[in-house]
N, C-alpha and C. Protein backbone atom coordinates (compact mmCIF):
# COMPACT_ATOMS: atom_id res chain seq x y z
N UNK A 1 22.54 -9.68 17.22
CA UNK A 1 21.17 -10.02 17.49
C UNK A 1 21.01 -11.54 17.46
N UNK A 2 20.36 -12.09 18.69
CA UNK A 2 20.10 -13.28 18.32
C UNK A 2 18.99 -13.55 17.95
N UNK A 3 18.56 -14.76 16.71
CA UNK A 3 17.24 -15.45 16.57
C UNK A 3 16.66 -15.80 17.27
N UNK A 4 15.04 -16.22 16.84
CA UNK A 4 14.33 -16.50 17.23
C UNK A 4 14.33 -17.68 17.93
N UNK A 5 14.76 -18.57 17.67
CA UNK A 5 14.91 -19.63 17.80
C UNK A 5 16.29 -19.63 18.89
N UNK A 6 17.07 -19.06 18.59
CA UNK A 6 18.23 -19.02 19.98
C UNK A 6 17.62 -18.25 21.44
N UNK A 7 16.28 -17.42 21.20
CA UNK A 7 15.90 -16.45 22.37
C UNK A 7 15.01 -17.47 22.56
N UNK A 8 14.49 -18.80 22.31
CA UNK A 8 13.13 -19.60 22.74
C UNK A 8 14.13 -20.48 23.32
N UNK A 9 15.01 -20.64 22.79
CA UNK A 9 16.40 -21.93 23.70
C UNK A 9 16.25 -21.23 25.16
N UNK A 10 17.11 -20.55 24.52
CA UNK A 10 17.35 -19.75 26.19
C UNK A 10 16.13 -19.20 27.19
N UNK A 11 15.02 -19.07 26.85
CA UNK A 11 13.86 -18.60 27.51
C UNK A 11 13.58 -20.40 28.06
N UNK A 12 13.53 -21.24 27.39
CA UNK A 12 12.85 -22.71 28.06
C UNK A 12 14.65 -22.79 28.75
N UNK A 13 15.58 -22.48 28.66
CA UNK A 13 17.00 -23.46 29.61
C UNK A 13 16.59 -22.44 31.26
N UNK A 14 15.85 -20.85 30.99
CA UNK A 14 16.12 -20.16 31.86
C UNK A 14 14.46 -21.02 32.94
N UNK A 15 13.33 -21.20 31.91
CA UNK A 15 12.45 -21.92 32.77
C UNK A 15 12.52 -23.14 33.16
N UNK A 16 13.62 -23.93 32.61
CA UNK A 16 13.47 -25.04 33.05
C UNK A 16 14.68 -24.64 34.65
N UNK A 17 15.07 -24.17 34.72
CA UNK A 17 16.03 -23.28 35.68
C UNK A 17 15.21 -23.19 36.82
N UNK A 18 13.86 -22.11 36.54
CA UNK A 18 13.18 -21.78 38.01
C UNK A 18 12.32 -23.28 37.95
N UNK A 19 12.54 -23.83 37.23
CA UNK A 19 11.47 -24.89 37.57
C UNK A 19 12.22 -25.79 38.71
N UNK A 20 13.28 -26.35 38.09
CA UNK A 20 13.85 -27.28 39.42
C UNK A 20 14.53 -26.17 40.79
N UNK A 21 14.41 -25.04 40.70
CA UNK A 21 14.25 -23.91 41.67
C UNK A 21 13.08 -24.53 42.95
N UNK A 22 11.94 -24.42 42.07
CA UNK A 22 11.03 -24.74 42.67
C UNK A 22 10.81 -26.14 43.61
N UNK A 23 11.59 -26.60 42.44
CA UNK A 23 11.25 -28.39 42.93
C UNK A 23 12.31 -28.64 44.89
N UNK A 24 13.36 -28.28 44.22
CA UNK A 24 14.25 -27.89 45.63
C UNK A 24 14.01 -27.44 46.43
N UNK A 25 13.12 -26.52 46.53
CA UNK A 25 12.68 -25.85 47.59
C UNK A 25 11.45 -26.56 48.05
N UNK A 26 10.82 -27.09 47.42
CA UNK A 26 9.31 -27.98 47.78
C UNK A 26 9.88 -29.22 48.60
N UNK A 27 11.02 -29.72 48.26
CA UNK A 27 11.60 -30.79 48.58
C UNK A 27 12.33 -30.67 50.23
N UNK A 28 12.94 -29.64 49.73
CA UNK A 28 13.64 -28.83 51.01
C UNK A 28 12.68 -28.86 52.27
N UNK A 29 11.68 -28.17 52.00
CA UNK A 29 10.24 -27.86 52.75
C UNK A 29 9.98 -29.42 53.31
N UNK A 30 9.43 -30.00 52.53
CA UNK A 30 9.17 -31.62 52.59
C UNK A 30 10.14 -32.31 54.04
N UNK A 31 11.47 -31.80 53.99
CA UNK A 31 12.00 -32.75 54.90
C UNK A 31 12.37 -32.22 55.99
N UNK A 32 12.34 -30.43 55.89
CA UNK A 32 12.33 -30.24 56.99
C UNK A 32 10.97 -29.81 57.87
N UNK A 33 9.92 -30.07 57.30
CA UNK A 33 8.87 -30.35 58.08
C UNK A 33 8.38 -31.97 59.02
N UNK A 34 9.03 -32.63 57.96
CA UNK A 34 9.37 -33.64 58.33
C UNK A 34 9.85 -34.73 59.65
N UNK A 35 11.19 -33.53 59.67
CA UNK A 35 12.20 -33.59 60.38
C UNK A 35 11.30 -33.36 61.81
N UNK A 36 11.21 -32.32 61.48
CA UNK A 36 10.50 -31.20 62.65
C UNK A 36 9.14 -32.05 63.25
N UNK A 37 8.45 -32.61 62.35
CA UNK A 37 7.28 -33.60 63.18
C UNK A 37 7.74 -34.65 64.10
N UNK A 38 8.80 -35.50 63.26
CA UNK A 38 9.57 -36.21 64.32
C UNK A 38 10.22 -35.57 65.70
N UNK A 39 10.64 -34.84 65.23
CA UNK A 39 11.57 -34.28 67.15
C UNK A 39 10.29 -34.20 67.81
N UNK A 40 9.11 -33.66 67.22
CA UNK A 40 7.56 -32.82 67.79
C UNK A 40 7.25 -34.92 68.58
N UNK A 41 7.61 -35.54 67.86
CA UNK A 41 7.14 -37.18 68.20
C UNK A 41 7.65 -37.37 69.06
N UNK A 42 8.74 -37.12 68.70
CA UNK A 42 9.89 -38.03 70.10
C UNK A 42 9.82 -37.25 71.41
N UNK A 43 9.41 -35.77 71.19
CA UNK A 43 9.48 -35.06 72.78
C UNK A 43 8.03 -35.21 73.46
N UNK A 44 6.62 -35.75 72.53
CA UNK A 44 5.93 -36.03 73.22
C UNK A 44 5.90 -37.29 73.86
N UNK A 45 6.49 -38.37 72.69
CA UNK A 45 6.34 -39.84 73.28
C UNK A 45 7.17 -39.94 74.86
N UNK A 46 8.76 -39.01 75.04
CA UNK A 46 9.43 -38.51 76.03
C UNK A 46 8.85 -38.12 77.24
N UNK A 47 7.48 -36.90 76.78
CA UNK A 47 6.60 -36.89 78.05
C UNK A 47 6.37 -38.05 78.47
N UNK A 48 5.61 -38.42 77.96
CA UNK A 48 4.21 -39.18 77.99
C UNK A 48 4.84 -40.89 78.74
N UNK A 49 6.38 -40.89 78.33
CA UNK A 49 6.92 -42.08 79.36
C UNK A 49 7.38 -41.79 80.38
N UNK A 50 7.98 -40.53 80.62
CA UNK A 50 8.12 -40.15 82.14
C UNK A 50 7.20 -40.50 82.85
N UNK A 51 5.88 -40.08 82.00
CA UNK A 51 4.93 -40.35 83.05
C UNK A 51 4.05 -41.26 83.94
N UNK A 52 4.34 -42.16 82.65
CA UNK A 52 4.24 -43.80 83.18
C UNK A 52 4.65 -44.56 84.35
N UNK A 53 4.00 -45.15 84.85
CA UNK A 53 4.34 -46.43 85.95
C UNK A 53 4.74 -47.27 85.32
N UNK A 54 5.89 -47.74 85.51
CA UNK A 54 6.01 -49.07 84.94
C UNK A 54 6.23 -49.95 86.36
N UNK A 55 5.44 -51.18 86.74
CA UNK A 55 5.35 -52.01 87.79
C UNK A 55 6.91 -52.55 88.14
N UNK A 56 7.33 -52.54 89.53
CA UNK A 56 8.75 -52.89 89.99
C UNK A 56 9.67 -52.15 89.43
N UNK A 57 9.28 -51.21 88.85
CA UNK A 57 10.37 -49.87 88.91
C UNK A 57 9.91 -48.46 89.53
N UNK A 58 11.19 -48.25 90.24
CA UNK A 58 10.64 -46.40 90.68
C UNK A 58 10.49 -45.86 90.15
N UNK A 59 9.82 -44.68 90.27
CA UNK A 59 10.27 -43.30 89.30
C UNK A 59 11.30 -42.85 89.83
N UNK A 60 11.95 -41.78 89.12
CA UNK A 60 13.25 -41.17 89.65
C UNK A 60 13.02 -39.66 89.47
N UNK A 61 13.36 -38.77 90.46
CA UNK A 61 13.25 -37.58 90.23
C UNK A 61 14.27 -37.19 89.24
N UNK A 62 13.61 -35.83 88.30
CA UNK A 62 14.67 -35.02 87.42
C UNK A 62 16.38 -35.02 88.03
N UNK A 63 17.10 -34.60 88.66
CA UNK A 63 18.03 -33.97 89.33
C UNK A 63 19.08 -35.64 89.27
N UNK A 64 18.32 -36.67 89.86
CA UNK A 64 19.09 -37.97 89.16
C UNK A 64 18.89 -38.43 88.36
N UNK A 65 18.88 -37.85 87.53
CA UNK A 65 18.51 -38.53 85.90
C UNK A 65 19.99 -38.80 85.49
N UNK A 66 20.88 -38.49 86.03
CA UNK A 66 22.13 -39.34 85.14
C UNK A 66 22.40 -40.49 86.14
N UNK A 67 22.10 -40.88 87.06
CA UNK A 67 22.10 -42.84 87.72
C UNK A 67 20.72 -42.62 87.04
N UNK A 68 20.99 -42.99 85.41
CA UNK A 68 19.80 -43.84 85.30
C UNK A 68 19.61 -45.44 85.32
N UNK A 69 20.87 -46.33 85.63
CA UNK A 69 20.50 -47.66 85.77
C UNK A 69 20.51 -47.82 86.92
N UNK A 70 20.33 -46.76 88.16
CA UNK A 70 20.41 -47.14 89.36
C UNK A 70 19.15 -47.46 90.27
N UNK A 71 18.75 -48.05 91.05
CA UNK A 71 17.34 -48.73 91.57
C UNK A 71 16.69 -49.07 90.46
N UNK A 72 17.32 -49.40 88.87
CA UNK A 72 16.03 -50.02 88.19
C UNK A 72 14.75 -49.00 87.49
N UNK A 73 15.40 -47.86 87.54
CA UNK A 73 14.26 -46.87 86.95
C UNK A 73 14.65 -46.28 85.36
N UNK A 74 15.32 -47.75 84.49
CA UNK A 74 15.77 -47.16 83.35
C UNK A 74 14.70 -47.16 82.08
N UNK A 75 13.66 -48.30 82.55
CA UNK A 75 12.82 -48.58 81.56
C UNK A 75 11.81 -47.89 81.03
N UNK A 76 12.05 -46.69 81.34
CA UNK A 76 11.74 -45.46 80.54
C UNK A 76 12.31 -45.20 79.38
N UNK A 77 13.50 -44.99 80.10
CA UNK A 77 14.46 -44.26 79.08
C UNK A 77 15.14 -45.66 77.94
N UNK A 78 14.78 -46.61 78.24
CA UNK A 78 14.84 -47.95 76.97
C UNK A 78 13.77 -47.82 76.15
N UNK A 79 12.57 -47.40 76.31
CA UNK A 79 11.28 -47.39 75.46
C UNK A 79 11.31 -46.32 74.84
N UNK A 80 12.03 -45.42 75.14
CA UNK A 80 12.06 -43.64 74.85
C UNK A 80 13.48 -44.09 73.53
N UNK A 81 14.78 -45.02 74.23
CA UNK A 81 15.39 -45.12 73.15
C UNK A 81 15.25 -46.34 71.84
N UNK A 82 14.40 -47.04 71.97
CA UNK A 82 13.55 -48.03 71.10
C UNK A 82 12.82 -46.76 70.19
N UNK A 83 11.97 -46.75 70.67
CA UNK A 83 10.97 -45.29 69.79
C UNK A 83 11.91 -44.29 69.23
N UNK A 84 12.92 -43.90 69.58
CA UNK A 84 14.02 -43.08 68.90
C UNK A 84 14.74 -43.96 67.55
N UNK A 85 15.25 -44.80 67.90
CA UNK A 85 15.57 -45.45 66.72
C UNK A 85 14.56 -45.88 65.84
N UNK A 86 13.44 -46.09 66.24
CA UNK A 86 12.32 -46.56 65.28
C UNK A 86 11.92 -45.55 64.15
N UNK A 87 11.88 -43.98 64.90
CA UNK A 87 11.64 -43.07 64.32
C UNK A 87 13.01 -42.75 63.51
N UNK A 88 14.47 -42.74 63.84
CA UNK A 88 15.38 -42.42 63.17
C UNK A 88 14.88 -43.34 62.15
N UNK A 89 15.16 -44.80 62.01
CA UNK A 89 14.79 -45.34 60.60
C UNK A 89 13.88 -44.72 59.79
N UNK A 90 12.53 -44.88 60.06
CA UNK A 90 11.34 -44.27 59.65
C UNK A 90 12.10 -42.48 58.79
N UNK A 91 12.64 -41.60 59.27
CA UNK A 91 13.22 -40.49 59.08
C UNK A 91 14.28 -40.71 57.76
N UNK A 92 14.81 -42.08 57.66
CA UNK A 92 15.85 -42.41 56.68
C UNK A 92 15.08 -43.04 55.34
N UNK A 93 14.33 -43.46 55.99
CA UNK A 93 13.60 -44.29 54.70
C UNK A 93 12.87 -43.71 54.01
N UNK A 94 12.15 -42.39 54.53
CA UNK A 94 11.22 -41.56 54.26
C UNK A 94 12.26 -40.33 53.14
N UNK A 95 13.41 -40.03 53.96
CA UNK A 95 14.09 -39.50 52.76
C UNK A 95 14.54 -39.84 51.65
N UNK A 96 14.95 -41.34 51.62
CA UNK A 96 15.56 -42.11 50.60
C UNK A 96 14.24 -42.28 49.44
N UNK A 97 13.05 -42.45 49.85
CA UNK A 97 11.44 -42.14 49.32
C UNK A 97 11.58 -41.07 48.33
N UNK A 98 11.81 -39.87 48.91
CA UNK A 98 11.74 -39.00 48.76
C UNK A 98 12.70 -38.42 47.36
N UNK A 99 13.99 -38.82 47.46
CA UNK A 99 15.18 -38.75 46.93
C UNK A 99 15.15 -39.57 45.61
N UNK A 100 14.16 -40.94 45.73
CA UNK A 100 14.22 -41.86 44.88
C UNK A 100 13.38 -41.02 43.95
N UNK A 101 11.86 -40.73 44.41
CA UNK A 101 11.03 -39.83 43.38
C UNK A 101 11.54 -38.50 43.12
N UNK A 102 12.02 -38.26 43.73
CA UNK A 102 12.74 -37.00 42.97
C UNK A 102 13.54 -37.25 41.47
N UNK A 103 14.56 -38.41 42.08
CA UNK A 103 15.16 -38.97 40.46
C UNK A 103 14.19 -39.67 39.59
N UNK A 104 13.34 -39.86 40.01
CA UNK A 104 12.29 -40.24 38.63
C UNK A 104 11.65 -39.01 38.20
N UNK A 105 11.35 -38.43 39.08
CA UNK A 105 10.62 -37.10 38.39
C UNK A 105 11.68 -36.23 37.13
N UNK A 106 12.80 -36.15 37.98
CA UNK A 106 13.88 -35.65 37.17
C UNK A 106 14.08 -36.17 35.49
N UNK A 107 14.49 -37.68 35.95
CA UNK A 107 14.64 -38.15 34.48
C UNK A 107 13.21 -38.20 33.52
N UNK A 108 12.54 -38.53 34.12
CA UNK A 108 10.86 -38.55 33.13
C UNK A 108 11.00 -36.68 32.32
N UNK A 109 10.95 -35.46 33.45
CA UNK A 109 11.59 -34.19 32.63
C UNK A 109 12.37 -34.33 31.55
N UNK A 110 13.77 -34.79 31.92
CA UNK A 110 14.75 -35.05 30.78
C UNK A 110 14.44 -35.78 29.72
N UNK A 111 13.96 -37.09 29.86
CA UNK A 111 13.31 -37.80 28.86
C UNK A 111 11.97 -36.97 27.78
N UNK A 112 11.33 -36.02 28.53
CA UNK A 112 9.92 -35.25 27.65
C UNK A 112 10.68 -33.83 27.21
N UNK A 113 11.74 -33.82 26.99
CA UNK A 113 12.74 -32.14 26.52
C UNK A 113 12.99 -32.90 25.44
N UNK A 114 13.37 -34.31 25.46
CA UNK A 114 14.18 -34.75 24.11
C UNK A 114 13.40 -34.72 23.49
């Protein structure tokens, strides 16, 4: 039989258990919603420059889209890959955010058990 005191150990090691359960999965959630708003960014900003005029360049139909530096109709697809990297950073920094408060949250826990 174990004591009282050994069944309250183990009842707070088993809650502190579902607790960072929880936290992982909130976190989890967090970045891949995240994630998912960005691609949702980049495929509208994608429309939305196709559709553009840009002055002294053609448009180019779908079907040649791979000569894209040909007649000068790339400056789409330079603003489309500017805004891609802008958002990749933005996507890195936002996790590292994320990752950083997580380890504070973590240790501040550890620190209020002692």
């Amino acid at each position: 039989m174990r004591s009282t005191t050994e069944r309250m150990l183990l009842l707070k090691k088993r809650t502190d258990e579902l607790k960072k359960r929880r936290k992982a999965k909130k976190h989890m959630l967090a970045v891949i919603s995240y994630c998912s708003f960005c691609l949702a960014l980049i495929a509208a900003v994608s429309a939305l420059v196709c559709d553009l005029n840009f002055n002294g360049f053609e448009q180019m139909p779908l079907p040649d889209a791979a000569g894209v530096f040909a007649d000068k109709a790339f400056a789409g697809y330079a603003v489309v890959g500017i805004l891609a990297f802008l958002l990749g950073i933005s996507v890195t920094l936002m996790c590292d955010i994320l990752h950083k408060r997580r380890k504070e949250r973590d240790e501040k826990n550890d620190r209020a058990d002692r």
